[in-house]
C-alpha atoms as a PDB file:
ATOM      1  CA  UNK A   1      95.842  96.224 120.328  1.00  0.00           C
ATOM      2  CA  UNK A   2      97.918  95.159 117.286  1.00  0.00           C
ATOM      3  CA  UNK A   3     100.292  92.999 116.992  1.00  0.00           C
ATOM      4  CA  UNK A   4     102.818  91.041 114.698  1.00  0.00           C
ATOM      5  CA  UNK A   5     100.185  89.085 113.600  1.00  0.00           C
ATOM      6  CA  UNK A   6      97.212  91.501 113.060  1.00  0.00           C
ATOM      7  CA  UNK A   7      99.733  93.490 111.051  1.00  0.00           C
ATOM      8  CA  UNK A   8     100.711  91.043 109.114  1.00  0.00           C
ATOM      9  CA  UNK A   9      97.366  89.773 107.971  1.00  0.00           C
ATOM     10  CA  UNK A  10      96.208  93.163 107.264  1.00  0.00           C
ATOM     11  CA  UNK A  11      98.886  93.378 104.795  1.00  0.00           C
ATOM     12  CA  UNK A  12      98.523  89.869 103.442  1.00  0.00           C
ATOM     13  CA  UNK A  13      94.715  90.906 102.919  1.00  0.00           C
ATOM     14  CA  UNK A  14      95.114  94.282 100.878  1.00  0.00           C
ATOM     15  CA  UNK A  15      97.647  92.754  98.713  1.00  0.00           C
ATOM     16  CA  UNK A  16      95.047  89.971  98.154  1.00  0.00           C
ATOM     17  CA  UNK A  17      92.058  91.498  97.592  1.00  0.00           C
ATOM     18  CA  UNK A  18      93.823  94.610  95.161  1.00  0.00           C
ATOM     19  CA  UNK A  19      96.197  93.035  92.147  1.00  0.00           C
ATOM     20  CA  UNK A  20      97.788  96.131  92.199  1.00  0.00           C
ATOM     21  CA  UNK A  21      99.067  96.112  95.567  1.00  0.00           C
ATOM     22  CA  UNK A  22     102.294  94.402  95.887  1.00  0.00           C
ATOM     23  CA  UNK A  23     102.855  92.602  99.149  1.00  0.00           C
ATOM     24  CA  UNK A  24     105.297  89.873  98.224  1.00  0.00           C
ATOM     25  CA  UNK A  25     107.701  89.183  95.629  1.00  0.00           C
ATOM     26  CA  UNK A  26     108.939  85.905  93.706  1.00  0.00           C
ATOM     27  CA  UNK A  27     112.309  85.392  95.245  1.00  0.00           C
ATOM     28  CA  UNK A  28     114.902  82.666  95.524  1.00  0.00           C
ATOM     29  CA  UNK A  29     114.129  80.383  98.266  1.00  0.00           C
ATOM     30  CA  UNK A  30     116.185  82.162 100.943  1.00  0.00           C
ATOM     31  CA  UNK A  31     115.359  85.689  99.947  1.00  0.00           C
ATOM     32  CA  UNK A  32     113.528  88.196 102.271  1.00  0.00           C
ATOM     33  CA  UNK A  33     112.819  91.620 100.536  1.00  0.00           C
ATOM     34  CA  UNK A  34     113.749  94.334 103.569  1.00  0.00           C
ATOM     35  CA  UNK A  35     112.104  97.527 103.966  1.00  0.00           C
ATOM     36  CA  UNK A  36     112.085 100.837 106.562  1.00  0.00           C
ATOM     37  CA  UNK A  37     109.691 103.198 106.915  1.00  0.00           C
ATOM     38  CA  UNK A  38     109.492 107.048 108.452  1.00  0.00           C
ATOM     39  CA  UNK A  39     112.607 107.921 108.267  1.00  0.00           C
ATOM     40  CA  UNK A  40     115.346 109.181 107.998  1.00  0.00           C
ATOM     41  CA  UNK A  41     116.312 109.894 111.700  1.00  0.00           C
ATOM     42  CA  UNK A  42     119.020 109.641 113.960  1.00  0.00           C
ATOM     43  CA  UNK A  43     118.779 106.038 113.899  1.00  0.00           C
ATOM     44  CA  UNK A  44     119.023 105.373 110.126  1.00  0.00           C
ATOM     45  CA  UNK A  45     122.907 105.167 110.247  1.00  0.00           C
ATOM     46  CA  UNK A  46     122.710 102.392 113.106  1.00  0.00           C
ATOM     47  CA  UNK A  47     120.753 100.790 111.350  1.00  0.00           C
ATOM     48  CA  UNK A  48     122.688 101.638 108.128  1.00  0.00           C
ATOM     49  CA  UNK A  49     125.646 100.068 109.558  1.00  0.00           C
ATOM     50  CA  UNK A  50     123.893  96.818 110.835  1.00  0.00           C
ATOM     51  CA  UNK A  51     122.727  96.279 106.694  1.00  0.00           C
ATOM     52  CA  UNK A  52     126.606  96.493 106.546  1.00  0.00           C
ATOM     53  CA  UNK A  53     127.824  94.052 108.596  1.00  0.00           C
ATOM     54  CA  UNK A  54     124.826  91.617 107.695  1.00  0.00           C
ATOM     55  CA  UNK A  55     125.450  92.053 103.829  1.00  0.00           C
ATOM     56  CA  UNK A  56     121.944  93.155 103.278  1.00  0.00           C
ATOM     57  CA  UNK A  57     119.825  95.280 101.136  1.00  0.00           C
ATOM     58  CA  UNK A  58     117.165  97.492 101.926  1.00  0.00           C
ATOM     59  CA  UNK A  59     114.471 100.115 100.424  1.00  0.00           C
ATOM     60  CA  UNK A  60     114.102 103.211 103.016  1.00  0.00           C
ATOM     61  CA  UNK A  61     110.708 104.760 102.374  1.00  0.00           C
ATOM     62  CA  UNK A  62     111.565 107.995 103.435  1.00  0.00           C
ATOM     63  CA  UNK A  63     109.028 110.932 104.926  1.00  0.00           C
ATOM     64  CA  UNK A  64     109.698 114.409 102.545  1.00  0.00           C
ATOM     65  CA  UNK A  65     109.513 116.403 105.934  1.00  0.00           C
ATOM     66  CA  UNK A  66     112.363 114.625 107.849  1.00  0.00           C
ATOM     67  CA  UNK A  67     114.675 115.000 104.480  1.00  0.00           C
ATOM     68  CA  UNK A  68     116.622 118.424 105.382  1.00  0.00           C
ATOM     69  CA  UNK A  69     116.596 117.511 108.728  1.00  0.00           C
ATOM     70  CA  UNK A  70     119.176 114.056 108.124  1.00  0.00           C
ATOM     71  CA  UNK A  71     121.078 115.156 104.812  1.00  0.00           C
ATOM     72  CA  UNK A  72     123.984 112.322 105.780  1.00  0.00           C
ATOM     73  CA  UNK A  73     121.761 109.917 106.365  1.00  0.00           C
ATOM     74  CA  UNK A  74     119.911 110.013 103.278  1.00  0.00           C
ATOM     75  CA  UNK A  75     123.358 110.353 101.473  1.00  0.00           C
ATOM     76  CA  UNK A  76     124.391 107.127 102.958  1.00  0.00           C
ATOM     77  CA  UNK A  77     121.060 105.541 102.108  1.00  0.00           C
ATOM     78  CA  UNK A  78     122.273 106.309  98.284  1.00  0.00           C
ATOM     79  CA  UNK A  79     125.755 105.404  97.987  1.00  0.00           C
ATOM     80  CA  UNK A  80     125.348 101.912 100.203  1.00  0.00           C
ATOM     81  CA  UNK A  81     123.103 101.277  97.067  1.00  0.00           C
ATOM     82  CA  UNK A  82     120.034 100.705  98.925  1.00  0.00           C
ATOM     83  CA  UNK A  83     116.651 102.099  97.616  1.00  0.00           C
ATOM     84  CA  UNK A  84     114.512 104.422  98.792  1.00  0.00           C
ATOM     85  CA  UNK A  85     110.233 104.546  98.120  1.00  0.00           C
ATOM     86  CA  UNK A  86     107.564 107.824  99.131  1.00  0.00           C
ATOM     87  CA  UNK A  87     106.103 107.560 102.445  1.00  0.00           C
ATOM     88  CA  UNK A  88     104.263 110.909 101.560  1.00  0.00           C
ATOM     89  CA  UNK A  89     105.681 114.230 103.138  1.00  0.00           C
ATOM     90  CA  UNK A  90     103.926 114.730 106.651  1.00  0.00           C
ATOM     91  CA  UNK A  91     102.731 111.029 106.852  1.00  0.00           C
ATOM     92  CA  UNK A  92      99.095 112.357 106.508  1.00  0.00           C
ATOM     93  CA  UNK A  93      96.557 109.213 106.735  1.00  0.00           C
ATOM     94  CA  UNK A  94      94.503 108.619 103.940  1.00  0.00           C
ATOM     95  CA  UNK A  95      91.594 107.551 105.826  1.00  0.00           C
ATOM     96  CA  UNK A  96      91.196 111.068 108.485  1.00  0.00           C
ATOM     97  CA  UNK A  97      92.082 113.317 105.562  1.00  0.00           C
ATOM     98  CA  UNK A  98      90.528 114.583 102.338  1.00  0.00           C
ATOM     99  CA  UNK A  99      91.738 112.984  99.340  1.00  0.00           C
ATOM    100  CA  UNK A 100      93.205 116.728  98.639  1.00  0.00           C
ATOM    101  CA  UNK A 101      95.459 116.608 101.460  1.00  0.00           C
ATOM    102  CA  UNK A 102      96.887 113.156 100.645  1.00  0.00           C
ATOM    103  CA  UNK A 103      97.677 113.784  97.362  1.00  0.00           C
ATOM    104  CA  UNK A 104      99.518 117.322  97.997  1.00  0.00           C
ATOM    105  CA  UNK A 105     101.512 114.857 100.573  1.00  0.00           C
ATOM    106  CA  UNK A 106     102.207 112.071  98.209  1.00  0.00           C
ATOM    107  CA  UNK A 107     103.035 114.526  95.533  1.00  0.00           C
ATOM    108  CA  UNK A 108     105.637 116.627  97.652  1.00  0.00           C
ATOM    109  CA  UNK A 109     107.013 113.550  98.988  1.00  0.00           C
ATOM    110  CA  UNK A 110     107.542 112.811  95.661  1.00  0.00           C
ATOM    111  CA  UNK A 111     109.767 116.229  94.653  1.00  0.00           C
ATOM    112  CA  UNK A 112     111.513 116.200  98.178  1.00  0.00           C
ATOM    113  CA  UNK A 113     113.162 112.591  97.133  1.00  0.00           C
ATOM    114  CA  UNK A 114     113.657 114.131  93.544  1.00  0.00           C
ATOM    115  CA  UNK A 115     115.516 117.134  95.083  1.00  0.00           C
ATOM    116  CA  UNK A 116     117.975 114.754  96.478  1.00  0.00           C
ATOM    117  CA  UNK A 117     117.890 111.642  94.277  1.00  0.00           C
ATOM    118  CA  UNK A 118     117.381 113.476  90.600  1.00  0.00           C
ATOM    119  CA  UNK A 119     114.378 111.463  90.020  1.00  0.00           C
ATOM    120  CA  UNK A 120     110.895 110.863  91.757  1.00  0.00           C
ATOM    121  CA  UNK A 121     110.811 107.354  93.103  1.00  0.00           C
ATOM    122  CA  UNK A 122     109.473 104.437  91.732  1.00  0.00           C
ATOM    123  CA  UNK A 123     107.610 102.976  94.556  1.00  0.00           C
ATOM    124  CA  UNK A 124     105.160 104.213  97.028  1.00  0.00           C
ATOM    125  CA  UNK A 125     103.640 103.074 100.598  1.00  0.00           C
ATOM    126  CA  UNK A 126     100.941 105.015 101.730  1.00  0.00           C
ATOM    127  CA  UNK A 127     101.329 105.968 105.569  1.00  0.00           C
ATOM    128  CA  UNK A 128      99.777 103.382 107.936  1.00  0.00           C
ATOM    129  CA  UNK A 129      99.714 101.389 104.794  1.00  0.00           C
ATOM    130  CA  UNK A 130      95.814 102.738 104.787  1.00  0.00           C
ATOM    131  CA  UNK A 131      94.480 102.898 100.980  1.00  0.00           C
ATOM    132  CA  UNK A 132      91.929 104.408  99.445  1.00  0.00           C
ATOM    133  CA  UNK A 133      90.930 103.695  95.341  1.00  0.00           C
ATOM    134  CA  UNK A 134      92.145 107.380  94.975  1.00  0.00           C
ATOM    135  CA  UNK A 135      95.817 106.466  96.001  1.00  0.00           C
ATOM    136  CA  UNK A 136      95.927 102.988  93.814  1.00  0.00           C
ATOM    137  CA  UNK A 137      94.553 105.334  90.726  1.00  0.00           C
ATOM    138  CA  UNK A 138      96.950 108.010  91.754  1.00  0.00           C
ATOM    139  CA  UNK A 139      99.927 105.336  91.608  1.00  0.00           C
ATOM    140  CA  UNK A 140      98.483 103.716  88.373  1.00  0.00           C
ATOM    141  CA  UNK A 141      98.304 107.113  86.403  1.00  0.00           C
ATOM    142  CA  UNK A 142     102.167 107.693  87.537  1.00  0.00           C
ATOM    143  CA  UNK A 143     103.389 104.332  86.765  1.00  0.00           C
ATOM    144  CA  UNK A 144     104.448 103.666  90.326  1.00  0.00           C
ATOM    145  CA  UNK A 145     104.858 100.444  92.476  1.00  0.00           C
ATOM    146  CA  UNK A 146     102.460 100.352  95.690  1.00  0.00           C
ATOM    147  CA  UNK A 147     104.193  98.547  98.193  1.00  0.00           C
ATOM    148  CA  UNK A 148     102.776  97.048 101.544  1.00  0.00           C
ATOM    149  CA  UNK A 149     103.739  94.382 103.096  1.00  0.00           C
ATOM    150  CA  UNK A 150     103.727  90.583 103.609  1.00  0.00           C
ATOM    151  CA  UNK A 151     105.322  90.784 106.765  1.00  0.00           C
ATOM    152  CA  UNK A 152     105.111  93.666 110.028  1.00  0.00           C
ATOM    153  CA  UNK A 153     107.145  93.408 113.070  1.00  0.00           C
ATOM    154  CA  UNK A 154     105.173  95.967 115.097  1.00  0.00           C
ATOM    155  CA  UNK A 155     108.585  97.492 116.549  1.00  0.00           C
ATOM    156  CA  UNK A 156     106.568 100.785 116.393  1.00  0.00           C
ATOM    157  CA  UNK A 157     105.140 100.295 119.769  1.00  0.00           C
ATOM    158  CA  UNK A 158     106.230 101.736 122.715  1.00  0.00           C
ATOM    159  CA  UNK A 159     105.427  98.895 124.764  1.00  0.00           C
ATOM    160  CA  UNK A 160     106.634  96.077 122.350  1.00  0.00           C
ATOM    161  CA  UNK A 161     108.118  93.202 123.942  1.00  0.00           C
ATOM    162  CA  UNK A 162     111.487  92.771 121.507  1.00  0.00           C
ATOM    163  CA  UNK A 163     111.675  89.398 122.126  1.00  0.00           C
ATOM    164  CA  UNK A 164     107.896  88.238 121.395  1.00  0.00           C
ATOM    165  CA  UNK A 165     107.961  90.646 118.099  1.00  0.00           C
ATOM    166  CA  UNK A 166     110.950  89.005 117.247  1.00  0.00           C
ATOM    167  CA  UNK A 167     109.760  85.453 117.846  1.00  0.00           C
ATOM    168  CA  UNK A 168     106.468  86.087 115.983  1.00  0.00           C
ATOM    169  CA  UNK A 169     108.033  88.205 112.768  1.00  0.00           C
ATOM    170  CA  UNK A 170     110.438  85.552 112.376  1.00  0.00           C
ATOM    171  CA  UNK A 171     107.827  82.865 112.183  1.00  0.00           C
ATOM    172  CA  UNK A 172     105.596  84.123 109.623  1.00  0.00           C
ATOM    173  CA  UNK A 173     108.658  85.043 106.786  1.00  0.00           C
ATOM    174  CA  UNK A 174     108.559  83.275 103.828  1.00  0.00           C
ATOM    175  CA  UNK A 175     110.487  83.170 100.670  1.00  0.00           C
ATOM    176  CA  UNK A 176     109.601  86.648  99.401  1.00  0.00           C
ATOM    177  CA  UNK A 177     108.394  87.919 102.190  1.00  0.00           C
ATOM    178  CA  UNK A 178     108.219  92.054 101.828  1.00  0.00           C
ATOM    179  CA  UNK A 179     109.280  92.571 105.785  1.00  0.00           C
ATOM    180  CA  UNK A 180     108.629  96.232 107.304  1.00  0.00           C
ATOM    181  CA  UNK A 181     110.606  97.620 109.999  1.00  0.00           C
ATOM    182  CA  UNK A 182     111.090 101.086 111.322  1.00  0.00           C
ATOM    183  CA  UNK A 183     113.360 103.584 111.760  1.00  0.00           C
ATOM    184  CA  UNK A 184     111.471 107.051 113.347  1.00  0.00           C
ATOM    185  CA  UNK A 185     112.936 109.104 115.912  1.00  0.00           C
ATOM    186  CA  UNK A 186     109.693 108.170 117.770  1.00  0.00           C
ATOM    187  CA  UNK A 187     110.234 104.452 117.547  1.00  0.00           C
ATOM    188  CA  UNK A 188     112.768 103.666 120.492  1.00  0.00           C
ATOM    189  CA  UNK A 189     112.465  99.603 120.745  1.00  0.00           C
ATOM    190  CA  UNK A 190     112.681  99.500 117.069  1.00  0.00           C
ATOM    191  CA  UNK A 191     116.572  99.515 116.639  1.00  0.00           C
ATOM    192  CA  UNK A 192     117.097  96.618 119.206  1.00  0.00           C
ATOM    193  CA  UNK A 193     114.043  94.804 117.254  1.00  0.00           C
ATOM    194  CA  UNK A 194     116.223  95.220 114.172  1.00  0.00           C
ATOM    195  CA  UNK A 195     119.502  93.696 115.270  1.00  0.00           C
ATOM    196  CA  UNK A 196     117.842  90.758 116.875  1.00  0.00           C
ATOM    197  CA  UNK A 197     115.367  90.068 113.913  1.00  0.00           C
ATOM    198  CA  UNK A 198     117.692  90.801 111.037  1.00  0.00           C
ATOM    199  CA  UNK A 199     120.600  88.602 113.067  1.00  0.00           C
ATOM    200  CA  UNK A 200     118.480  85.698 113.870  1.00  0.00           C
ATOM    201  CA  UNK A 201     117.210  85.625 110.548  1.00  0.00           C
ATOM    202  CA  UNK A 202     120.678  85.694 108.638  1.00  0.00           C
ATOM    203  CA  UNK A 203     121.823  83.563 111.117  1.00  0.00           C
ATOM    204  CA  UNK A 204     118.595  80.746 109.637  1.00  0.00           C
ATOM    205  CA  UNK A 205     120.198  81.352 106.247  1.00  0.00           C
ATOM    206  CA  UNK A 206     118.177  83.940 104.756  1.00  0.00           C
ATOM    207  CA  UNK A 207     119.326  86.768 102.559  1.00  0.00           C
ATOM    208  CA  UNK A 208     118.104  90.421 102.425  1.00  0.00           C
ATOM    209  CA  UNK A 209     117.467  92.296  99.274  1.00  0.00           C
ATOM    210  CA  UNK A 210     116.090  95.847  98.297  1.00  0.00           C
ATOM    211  CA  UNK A 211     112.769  95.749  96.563  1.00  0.00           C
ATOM    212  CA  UNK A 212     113.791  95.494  92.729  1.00  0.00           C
ATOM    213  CA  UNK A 213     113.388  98.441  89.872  1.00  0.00           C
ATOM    214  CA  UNK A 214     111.313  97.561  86.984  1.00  0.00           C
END
């Protein structure tokens, strides 16, 4: 079953093996790049308001299908200034589906966040951060950033023990660190994973930033 760990190796492995997938940044010494995936949802604008009080930036990659559903949310997303990446449309995963169907969901991911934002979104993170050469081409012939991860707190899980995830996620940060969280509907420990990870950490001194334009 995975865990903080696994996840995080996994990560650390694709963005080792591929030059063109990006799973940590150069950053100051005390800088954590923060990012959510699969929402919006009804939790975004907790968590919205927990970026708030910490002083922290984030990118949201958003899923096209949950758009119209959380209008405010997404609205907030923009005018705290935080970014916001593709996580495709109906999260389809690149490695059940034909290449067909994952590119019709990348690509309408891609126009819902235009509808809303006024321009298609500079970086991408393919659901379940599974990647096939057809995606890094894909991203290559659009000039986008793929984005996975240096860093996974497996809040997803239903059965997550907050206080081990937060124990392990916190010891394997490092400056420039890109950390995933969550912030589904279907995620219900991930919100009280948030506020203990993201306050213990600012609490050690680090700093949370959005993952930069080009």
């Amino acid at each position: 079953m995975m865990n903080t760990s696994t996840a995080t190796w996994a990560g650390r492995a694709a963005a080792s093996i591929f030059h063109d997938v990006i799973g940590r940044l150069p950053a100051a010494s005390d800088t954590i790049y923060l990012t959510f995936d699969d929402g919006p949802s009804h939790h975004t604008t907790d968590v919205l308001d927990l970026l708030l009080q910490l002083d922290a930036a984030a990118t949201f990659f958003l899923r096209g299908d949950r758009l119209e559903q959380h209008p405010a949310e997404v609205q907030r997303i923009l005018s705290d200034r935080h970014g916001v990446g593709n996580h495709a449309f109906r999260h389809v995963d690149a490695w059940r589906s034909r290449w067909a169907e994952v590119r019709a969901d990348l690509e309408q991911g891609d126009r819902a966040i235009a509808s809303i934002t006024g321009s298609e979104p500079e970086w991408v993170r393919p659901p379940f951060g599974h990647l096939r050469q057809a995606t890094r081409a894909w991203c290559r012939a659009r000039r986008r950033r793929l984005a996975l991860w240096d860093v996974m707190a497996c809040d997803f899980r239903s059965d997550a023990d907050q206080e081990a995830v937060v124990k392990q996620a916190a010891g394997l940060v490092r400056s420039g660190s890109i950390l995933v969280l969550h912030d589904g509907d279907e995620q219900p420990n991930a919100l009280g994973i948030t506020e203990r990870l993201l306050t213990s950490l600012r609490g050690a001194g680090w700093t949370f930033e959005r993952l930069p334009d080009s």
